[in-house]
Protein backbone atom coordinates (compact mmCIF):
# COMPACT_ATOMS: atom_id res chain seq x y z
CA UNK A 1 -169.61 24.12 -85.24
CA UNK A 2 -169.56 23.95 -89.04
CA UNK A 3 -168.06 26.30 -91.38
CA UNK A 4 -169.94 27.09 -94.33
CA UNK A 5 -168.96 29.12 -97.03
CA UNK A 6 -171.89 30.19 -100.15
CA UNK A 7 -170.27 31.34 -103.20
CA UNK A 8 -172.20 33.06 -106.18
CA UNK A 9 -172.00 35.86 -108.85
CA UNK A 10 -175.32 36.13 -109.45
CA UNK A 11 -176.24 38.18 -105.94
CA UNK A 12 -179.70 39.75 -107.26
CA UNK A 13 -182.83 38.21 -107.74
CA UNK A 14 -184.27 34.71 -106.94
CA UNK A 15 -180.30 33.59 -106.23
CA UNK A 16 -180.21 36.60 -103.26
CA UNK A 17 -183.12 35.32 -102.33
CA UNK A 18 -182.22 31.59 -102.06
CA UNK A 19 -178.37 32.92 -100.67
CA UNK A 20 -180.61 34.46 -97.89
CA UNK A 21 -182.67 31.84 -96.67
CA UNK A 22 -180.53 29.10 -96.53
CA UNK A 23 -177.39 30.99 -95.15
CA UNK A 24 -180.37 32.40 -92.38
CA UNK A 25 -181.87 28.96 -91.58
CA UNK A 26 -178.19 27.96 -91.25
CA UNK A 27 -177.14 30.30 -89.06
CA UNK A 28 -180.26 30.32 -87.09
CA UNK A 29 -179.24 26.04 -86.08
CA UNK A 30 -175.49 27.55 -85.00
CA UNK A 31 -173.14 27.07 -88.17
CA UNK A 32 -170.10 29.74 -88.66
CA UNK A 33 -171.52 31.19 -92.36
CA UNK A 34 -169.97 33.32 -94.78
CA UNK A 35 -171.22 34.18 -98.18
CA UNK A 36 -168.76 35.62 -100.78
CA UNK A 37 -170.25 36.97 -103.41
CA UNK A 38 -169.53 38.81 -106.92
CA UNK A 39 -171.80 41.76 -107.19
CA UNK A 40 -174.09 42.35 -110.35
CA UNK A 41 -175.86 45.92 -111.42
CA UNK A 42 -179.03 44.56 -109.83
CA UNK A 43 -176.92 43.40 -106.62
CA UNK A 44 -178.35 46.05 -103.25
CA UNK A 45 -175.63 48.23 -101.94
CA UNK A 46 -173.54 46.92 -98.65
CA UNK A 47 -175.78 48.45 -96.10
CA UNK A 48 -178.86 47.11 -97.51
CA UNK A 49 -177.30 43.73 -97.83
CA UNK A 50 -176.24 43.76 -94.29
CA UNK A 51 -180.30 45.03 -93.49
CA UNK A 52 -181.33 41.84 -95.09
CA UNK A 53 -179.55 39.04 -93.73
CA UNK A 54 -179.07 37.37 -90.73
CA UNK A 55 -176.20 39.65 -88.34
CA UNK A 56 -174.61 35.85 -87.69
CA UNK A 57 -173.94 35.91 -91.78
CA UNK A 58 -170.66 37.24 -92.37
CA UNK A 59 -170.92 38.86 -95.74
CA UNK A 60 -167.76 39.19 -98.07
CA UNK A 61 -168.15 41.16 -101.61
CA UNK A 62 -165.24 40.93 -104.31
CA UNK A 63 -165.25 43.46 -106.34
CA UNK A 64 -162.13 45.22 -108.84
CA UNK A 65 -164.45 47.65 -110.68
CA UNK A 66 -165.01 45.15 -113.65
CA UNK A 67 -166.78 42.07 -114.27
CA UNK A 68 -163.69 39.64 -115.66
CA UNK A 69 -161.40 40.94 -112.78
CA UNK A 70 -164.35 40.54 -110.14
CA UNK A 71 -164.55 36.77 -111.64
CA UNK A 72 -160.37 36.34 -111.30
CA UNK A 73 -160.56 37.77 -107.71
CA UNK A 74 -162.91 35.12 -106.88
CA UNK A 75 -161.09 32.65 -108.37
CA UNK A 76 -158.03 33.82 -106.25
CA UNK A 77 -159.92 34.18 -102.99
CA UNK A 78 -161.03 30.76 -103.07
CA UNK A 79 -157.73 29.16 -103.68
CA UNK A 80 -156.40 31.33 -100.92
CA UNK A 81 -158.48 30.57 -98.31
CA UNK A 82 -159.04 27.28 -96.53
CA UNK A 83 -161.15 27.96 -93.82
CA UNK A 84 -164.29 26.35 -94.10
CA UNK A 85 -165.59 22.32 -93.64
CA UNK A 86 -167.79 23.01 -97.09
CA UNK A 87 -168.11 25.44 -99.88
CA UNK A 88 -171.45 25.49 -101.84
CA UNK A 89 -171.38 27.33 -105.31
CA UNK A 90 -175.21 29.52 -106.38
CA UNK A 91 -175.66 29.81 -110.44
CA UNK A 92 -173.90 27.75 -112.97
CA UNK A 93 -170.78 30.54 -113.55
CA UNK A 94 -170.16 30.96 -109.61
CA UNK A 95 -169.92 26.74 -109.75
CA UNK A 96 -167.34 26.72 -112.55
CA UNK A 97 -165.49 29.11 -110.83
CA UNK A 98 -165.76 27.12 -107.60
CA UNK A 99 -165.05 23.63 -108.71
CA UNK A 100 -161.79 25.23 -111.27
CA UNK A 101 -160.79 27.02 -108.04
CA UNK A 102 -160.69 23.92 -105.77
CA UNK A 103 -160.40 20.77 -108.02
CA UNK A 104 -157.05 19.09 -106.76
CA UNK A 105 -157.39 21.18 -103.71
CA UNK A 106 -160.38 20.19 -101.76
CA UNK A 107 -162.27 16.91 -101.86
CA UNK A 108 -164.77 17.15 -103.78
CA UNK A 109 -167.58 15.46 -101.38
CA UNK A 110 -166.93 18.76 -99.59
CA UNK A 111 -167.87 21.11 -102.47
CA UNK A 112 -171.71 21.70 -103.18
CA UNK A 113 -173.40 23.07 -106.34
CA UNK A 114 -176.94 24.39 -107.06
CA UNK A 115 -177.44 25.73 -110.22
CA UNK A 116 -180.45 27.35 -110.03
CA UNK A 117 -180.97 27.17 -113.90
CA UNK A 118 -178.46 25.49 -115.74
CA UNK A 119 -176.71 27.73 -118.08
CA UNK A 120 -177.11 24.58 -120.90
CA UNK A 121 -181.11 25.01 -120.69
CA UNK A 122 -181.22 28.85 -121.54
CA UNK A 123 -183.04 29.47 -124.81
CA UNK A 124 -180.79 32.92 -125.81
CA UNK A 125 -178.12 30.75 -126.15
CA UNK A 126 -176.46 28.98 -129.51
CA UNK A 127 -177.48 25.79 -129.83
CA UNK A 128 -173.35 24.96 -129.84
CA UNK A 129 -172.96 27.74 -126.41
CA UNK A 130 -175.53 25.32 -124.63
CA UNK A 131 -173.55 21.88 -125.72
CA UNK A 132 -170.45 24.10 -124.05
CA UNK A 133 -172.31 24.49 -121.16
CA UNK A 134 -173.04 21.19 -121.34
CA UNK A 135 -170.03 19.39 -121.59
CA UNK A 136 -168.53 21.71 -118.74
CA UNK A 137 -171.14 20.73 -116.69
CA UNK A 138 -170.46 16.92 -116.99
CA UNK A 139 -166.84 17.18 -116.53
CA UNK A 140 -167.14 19.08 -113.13
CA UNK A 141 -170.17 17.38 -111.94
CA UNK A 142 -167.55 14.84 -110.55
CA UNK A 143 -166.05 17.14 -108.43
CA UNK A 144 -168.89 18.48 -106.43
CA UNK A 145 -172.07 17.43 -105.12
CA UNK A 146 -175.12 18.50 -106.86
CA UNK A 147 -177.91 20.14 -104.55
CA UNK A 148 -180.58 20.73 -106.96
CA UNK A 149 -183.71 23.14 -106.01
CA UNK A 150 -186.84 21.03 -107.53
CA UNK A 151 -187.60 17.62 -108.93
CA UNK A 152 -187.71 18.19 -112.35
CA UNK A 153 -183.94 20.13 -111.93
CA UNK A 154 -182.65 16.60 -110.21
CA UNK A 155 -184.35 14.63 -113.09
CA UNK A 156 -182.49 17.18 -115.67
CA UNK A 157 -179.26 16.45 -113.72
CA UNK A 158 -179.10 12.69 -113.84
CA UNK A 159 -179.97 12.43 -117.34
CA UNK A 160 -177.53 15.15 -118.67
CA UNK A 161 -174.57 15.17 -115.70
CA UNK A 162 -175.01 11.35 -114.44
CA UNK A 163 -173.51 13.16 -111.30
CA UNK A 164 -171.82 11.12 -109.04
CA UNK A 165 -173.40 12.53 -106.45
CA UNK A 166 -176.53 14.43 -106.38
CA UNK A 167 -179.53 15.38 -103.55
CA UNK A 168 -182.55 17.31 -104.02
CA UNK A 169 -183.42 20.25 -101.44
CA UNK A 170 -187.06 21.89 -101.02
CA UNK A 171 -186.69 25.78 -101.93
CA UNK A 172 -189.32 27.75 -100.79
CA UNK A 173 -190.91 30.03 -98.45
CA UNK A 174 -191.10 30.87 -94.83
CA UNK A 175 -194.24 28.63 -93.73
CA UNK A 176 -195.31 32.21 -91.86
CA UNK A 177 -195.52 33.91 -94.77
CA UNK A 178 -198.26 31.32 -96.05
CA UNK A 179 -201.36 33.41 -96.12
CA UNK A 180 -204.08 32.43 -93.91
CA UNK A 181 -207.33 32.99 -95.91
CA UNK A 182 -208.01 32.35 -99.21
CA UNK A 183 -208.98 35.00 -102.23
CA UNK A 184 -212.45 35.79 -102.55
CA UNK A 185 -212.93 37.62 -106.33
CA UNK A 186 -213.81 41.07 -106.57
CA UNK A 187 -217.03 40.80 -108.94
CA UNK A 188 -217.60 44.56 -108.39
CA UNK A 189 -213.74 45.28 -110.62
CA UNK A 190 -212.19 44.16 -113.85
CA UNK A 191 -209.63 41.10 -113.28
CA UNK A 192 -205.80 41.86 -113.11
CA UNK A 193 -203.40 39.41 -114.96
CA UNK A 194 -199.80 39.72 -113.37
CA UNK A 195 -196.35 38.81 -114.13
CA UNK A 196 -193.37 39.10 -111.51
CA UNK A 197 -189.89 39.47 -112.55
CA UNK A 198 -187.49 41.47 -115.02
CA UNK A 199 -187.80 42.18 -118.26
CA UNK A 200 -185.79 39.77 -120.13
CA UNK A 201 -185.63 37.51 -122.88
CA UNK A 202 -186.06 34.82 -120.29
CA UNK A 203 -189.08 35.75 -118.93
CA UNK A 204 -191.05 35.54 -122.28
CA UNK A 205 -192.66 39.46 -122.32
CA UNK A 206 -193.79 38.67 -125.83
CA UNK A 207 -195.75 35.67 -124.66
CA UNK A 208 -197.29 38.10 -121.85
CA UNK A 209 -198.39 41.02 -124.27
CA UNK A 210 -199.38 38.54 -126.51
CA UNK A 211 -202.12 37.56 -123.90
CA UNK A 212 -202.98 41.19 -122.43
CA UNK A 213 -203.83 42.01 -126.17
CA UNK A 214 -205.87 38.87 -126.89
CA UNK A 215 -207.92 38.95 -123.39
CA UNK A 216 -207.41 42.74 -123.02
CA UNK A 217 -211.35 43.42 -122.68
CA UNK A 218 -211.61 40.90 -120.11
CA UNK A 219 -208.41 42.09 -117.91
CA UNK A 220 -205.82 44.43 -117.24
CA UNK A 221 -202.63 43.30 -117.35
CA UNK A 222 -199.37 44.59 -115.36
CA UNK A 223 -195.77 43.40 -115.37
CA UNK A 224 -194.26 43.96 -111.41
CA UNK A 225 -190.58 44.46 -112.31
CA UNK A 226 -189.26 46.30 -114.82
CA UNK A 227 -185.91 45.88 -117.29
CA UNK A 228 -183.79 48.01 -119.76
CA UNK A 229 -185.95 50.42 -121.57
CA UNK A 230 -185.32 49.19 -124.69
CA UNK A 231 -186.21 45.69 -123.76
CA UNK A 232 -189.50 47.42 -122.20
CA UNK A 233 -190.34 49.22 -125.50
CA UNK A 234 -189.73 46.20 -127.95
CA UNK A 235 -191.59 43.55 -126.30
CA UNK A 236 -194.11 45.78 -124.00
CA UNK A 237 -194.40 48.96 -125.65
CA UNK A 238 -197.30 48.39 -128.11
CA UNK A 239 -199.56 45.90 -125.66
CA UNK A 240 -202.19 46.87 -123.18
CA UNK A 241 -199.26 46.69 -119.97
CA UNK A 242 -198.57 48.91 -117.06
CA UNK A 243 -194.79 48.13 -116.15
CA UNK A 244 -194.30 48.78 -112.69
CA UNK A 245 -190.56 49.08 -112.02
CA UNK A 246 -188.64 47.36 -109.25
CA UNK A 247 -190.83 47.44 -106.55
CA UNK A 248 -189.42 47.08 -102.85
CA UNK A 249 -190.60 43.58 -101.09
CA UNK A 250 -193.30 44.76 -99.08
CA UNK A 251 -194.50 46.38 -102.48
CA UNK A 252 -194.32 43.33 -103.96
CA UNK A 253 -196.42 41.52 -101.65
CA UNK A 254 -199.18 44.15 -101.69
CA UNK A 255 -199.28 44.19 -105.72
CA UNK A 256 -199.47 39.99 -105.92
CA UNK A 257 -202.58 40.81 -103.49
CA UNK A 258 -204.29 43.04 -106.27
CA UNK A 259 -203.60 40.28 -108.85
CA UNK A 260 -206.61 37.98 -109.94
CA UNK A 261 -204.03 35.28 -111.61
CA UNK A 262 -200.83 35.05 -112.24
CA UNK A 263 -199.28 34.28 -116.01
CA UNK A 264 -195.61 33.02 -115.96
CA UNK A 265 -194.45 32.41 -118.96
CA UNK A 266 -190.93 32.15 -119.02
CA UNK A 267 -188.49 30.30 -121.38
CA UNK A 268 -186.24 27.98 -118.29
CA UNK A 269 -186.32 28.63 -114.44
CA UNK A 270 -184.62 26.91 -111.72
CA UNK A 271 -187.34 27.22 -109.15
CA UNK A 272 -189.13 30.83 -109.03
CA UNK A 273 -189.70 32.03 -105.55
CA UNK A 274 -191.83 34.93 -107.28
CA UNK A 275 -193.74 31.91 -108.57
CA UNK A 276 -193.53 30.02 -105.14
CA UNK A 277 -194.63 33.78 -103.47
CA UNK A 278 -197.55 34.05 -105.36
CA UNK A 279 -199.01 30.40 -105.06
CA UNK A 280 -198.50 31.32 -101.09
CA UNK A 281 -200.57 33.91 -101.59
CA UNK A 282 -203.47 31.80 -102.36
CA UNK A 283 -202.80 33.58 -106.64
CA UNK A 284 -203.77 31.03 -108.99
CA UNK A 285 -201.08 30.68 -111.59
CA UNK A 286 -201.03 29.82 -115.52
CA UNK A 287 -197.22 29.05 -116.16
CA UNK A 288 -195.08 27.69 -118.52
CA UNK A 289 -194.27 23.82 -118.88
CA UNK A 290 -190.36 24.31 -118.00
CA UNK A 291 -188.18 23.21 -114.87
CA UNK A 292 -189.12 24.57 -111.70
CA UNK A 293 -192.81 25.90 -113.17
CA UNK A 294 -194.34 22.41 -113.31
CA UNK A 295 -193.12 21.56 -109.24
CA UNK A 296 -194.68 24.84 -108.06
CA UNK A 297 -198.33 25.14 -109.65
CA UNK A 298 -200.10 21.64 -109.26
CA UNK A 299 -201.86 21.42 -112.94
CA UNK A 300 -205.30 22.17 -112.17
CA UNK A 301 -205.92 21.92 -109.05
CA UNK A 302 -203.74 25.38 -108.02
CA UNK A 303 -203.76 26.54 -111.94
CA UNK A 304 -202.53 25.60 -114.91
CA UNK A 305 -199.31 24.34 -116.38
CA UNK A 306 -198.99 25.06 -120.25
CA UNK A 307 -196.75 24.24 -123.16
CA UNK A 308 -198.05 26.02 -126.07
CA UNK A 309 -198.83 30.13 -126.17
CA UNK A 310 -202.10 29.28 -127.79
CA UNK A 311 -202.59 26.94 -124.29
CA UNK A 312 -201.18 29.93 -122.22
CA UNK A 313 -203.57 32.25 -123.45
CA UNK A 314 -207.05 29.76 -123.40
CA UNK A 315 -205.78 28.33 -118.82
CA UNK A 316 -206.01 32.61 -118.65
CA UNK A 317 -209.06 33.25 -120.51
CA UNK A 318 -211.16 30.55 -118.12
CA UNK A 319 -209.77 31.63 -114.64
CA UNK A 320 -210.78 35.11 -116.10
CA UNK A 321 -214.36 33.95 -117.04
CA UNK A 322 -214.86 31.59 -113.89
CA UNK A 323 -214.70 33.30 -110.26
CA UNK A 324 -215.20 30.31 -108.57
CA UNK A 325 -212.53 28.28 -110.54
CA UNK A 326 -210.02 31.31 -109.13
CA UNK A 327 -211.53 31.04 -105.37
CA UNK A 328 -211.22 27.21 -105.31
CA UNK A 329 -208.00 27.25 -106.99
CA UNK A 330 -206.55 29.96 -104.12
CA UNK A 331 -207.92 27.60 -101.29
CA UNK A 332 -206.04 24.86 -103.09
CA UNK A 333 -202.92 26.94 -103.60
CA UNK A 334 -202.39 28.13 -99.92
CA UNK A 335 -202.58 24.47 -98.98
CA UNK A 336 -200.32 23.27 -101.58
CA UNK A 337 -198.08 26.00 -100.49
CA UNK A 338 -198.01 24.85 -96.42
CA UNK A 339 -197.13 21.11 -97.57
CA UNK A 340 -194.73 21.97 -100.59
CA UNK A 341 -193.62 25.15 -101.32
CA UNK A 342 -191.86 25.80 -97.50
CA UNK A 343 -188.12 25.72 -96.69
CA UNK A 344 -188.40 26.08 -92.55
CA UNK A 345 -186.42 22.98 -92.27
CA UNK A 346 -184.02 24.07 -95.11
CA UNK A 347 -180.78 24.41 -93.00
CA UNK A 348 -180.99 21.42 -90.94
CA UNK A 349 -181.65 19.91 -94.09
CA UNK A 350 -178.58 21.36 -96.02
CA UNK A 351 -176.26 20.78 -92.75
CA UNK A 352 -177.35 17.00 -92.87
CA UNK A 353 -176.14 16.92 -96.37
CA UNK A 354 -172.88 18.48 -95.46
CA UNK A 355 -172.68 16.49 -92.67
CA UNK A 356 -172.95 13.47 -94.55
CA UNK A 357 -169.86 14.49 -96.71
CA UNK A 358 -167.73 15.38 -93.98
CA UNK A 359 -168.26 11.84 -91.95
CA UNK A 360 -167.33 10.31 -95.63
CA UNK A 361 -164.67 11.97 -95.68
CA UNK A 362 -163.62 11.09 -92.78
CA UNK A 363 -163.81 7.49 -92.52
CA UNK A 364 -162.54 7.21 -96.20
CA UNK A 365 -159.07 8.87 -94.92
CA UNK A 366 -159.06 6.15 -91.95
């Protein structure tokens, strides 16, 4: 039986999501898994953690009460402990921490990475913060193996890491999930215009309230998430937006269902399963030309992938004006979604990978 241990310090959001699935689908083909994490404000209490994943996944939270002790503990716990036949790193800080942790220590075919963003692509970052990033990511890309979440994140990764070793590995959805029938528009009701995430400078709300007030007689527009009030107020405040909060996954699905289209305009993304949720969901989506956005909506045929905010604003203005370009967009969606967007076979997938490592391994210490 394999040991595998997930490390990350980014438990909340898409990364809890992806730390789910893949330490589920894992367990579910018989591996021993163990996910230590570093908890964040957004992170779900113990009990809520243990609700969500799978009772095989042994769950293991380091926390000291601050976030630069939290990051030392890890650093400690990893050195310390020995027990598993991989470790694979979530988010760019947890895979610093990972690779520091065990360079010298661990060979390094047996250490995995996914980003899930690189920290070098984020736009609220100094130009010289991002060549930091950078650098530190080509220097440790030699002592891991990258497992990077969509095609345009492996493409990003051999042209900036040159990794020596690097495999891609479909993120997605539960092919159950996958809804059955496609949208038929509501001619009898205004249009809604959605966004799903947080509030952040990532996330573009500017570009979003840009649109609601430019298209505002043709749609209402509503932001599922929510983020610090004063982030709300600056960028939401004064546009035609109902914020909704965090919203509780079942609540989630049920909003995406009142949505007409989808605009995702956010600055850098790893892969979006909010994104990947609401293509699945048969929602046509008008996103943002950035990693991760352009491998989930297939420009124009399941919406429309843009690089300008002038471009944002015109895909959202005809799906608005065109019912039938929404309904045969949906149909196209929820197929795209059965053949792409799906991750059932994601841990037989991953354990292959790891499996491959360890049989290096081995023969290279005959």
């Amino acid at each position: 039986m394999m040991r595998v241990l997930h490390v990350t310090e980014a438990m909340g959001s898409g990364v809890l999501s992806v730390v789910d699935s893949i330490s589920r689908r894992q367990a579910e083909a018989c591996a021993d898994v163990r996910v230590m994490f570093v908890p964040r404000p957004e992170t779900p209490t113990d009990e809520a953690l243990r609700a969500r994943f799978h009772p095989a996944v042994a769950l293991d939270r380091i926390s000291t009460g601050g976030r630069i002790g939290d990051l030392r503990a890890l650093h400690h716990a990893l050195r310390r402990d020995d027990s598993a036949d991989v470790v694979h790193a979530h988010s760019s800080f947890a895979g610093a921490i990972v690779r520091q942790a065990l360079r010298g220590r661990r060979d390094p075919s047996t250490v995995f990475y996914s980003p899930h963003g690189f920290a070098f692509l984020r736009l609220d970052l100094p130009r010289v913060a991002r060549a930091a990033f950078r650098a530190v990511e080509r220097n440790l890309a030699h002592h891991s193996t990258l497992i990077l979440t969509s095609p345009s994140e492996y493409a990003v990764a051999q042209s900036a890491l040159a990794p020596a070793r690097a495999h891609l590995l479909q993120t997605g959805v539960a092919s159950e999930t996958v809804a059955r029938r496609a949208r038929r528009p509501d001619r009898m009701r205004r249009p809604v215009v959605g966004m799903v995430g947080r509030v952040t400078y990532q996330k573009a709300p500017w570009r979003f309230a840009a649109a609601a007030r430019a298209l505002e007689d043709r749609a209402d527009f509503v932001w599922i998430g929510g983020g610090d009030a004063a982030d709300e107020s600056r960028w939401l405040a004064d546009a035609p937006v109902r914020v909704t909060g965090w919203v509780s996954p079942a609540e989630l699905s049920a909003l995406i269902d009142g949505l007409d289209v989808l605009l995702f305009p956010s600055l850098w993304e790893g892969m979006s399963l909010s994104l990947i949720q609401a293509q699945a969901q048969g929602l046509p989506a008008v996103v943002s030309d950035v990693v991760g956005n352009r491998d989930t909506v297939d420009d124009g045929v399941t919406g429309f992938v843009r690089d300008t905010d002038e471009g944002l604003i015109a895909a959202t203005a005809l799906l608005l004006d065109d019912a039938g370009l929404r309904e045969r967009m949906s149909v196209a969606a929820l197929e795209w979604a059965r053949h792409s967007l799906t991750d059932d076979e994601v841990g037989h997938d991953s354990l292959a990978l790891y499996d491959v490592a360890r049989v290096s391994r081995e023969v290279a210490s005959r």
